[in-house]
N, C-alpha and C. Protein backbone atom coordinates (compact mmCIF):
# COMPACT_ATOMS: atom_id res chain seq x y z
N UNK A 1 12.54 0.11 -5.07
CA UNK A 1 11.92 -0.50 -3.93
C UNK A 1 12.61 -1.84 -3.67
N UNK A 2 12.83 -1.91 -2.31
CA UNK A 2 13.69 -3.04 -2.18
C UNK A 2 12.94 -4.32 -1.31
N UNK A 3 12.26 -5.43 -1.49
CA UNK A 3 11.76 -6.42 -0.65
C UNK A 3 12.46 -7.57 -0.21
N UNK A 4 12.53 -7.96 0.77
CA UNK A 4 12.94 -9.36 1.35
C UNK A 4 12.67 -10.14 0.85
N UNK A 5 13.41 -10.85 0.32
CA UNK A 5 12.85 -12.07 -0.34
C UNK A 5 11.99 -13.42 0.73
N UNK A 6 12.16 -13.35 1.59
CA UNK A 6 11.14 -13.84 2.63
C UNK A 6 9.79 -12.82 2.28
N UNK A 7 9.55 -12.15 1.87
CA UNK A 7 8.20 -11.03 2.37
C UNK A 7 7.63 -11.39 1.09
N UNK A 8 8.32 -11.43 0.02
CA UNK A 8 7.94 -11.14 -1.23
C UNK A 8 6.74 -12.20 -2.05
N UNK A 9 7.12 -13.64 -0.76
CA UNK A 9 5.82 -14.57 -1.73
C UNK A 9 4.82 -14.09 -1.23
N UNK A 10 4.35 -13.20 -0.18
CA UNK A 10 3.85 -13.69 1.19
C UNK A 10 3.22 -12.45 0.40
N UNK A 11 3.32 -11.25 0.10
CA UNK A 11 3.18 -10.17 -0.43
C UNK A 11 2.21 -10.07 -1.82
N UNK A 12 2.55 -11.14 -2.66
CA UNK A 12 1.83 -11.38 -4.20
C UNK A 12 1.15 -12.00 -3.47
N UNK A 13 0.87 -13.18 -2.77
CA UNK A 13 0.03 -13.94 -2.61
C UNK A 13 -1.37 -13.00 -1.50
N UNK A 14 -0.96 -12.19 -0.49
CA UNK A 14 -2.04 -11.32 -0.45
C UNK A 14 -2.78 -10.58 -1.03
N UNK A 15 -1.52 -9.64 -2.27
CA UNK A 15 -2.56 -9.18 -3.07
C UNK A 15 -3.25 -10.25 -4.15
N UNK A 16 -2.52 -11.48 -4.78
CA UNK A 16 -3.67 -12.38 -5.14
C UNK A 16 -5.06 -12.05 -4.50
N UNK A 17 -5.30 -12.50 -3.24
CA UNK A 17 -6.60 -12.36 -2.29
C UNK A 17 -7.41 -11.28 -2.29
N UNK A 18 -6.77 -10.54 -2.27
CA UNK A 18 -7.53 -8.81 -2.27
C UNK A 18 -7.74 -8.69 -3.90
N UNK A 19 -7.12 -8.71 -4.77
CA UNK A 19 -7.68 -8.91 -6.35
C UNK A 19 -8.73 -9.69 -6.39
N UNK A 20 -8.77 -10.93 -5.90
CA UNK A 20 -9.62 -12.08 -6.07
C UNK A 20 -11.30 -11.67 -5.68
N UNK A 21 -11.03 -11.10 -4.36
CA UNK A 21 -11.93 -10.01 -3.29
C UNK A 21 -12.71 -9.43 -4.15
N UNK A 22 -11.62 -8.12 -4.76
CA UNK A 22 -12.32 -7.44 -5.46
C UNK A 22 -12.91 -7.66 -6.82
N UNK A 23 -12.66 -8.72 -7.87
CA UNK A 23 -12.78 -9.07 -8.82
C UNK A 23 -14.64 -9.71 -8.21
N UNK A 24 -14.66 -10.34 -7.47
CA UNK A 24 -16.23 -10.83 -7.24
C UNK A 24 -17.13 -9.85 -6.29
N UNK A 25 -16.38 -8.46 -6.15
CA UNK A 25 -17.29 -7.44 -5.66
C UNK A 25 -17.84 -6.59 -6.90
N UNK A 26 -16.41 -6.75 -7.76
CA UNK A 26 -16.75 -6.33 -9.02
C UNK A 26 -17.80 -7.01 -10.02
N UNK A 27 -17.30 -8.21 -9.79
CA UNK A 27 -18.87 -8.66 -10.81
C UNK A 27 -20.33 -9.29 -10.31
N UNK A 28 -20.26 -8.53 -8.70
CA UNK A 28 -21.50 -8.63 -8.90
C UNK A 28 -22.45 -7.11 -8.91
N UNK A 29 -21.30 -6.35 -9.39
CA UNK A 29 -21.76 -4.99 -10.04
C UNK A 29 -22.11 -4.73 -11.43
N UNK A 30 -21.90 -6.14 -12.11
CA UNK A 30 -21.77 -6.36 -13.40
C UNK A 30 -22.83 -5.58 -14.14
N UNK A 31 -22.52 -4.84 -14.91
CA UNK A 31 -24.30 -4.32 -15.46
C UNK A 31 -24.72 -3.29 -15.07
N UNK A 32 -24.73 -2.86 -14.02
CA UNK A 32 -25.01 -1.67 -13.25
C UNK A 32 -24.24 -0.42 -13.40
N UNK A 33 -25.46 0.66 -13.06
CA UNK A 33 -24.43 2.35 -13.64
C UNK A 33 -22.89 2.00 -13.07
N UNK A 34 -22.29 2.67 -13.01
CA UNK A 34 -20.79 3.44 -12.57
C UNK A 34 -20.64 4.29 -11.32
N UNK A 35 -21.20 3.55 -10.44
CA UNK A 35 -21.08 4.52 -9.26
C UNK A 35 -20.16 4.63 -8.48
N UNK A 36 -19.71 5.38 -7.37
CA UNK A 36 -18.59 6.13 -6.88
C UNK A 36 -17.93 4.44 -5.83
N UNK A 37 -18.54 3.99 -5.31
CA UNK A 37 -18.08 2.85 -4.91
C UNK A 37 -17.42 1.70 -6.40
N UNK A 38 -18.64 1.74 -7.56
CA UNK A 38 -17.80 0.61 -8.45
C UNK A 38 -16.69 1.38 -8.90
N UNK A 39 -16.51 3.34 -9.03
CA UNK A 39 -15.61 3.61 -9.48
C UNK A 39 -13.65 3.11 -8.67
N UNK A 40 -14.25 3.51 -7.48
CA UNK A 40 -13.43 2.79 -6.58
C UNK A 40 -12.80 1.34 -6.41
N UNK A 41 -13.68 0.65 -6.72
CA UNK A 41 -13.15 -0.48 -6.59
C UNK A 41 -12.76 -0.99 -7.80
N UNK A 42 -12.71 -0.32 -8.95
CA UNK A 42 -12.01 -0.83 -10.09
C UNK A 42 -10.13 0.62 -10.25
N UNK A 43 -10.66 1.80 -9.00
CA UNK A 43 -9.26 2.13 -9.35
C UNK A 43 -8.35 1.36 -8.49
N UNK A 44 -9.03 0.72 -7.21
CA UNK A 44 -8.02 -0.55 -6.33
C UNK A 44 -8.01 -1.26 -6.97
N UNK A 45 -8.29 -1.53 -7.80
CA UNK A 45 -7.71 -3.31 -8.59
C UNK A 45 -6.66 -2.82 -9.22
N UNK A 46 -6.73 -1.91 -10.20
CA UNK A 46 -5.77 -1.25 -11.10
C UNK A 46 -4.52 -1.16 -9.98
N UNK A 47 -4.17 -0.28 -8.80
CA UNK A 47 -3.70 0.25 -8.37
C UNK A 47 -2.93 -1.20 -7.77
N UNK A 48 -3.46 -2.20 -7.22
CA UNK A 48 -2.89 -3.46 -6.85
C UNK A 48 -2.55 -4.40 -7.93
N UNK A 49 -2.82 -4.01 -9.06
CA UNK A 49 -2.25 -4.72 -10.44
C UNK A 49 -0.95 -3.91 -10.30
N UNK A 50 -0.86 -3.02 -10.32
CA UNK A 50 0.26 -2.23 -10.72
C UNK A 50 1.53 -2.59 -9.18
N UNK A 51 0.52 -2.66 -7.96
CA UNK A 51 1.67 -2.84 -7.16
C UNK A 51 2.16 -4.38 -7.16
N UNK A 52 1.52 -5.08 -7.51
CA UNK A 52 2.11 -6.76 -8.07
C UNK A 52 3.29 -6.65 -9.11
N UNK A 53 3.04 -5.40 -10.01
CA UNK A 53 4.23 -5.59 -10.84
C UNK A 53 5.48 -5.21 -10.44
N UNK A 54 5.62 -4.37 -9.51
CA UNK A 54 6.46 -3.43 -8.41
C UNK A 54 7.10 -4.39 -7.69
N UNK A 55 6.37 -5.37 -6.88
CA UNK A 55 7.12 -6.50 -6.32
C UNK A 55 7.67 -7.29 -7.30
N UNK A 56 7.43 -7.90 -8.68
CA UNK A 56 7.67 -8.83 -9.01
C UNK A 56 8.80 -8.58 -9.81
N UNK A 57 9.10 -6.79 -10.22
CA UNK A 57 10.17 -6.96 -10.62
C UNK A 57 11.48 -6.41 -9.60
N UNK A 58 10.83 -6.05 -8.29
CA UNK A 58 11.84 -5.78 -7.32
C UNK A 58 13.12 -6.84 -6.56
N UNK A 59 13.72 -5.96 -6.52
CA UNK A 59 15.09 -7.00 -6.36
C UNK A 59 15.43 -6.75 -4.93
């Protein structure tokens, strides 16, 4: 995968926001069963952890 290096701060720093997002949707599920929405929103975090690493080691 190839990014612009213009795009690329601009890129971590959104998904910063959307992690951030989801990290306080996530805990205020704290405690509560496992339902199909918290399942969701912990496979988007994962899934935007993983695409942060994608940019950061893209050249």
């Amino acid at each position: 995968m190839e990014i612009h290096p213009k795009y690329k701060s601009l890129l971590l720093e959104a998904i910063q926001n959307m992690m951030y997002k989801i990290s306080l949707d996530l805990e205020s599920l704290k405690g509560q069963p496992m339902t199909k929405s918290r399942k969701e929103l912990t496979k988007k975090q994962k899934s935007l952890e993983e695409l942060q690493h994608v940019i950061h080691i893209a050249e």
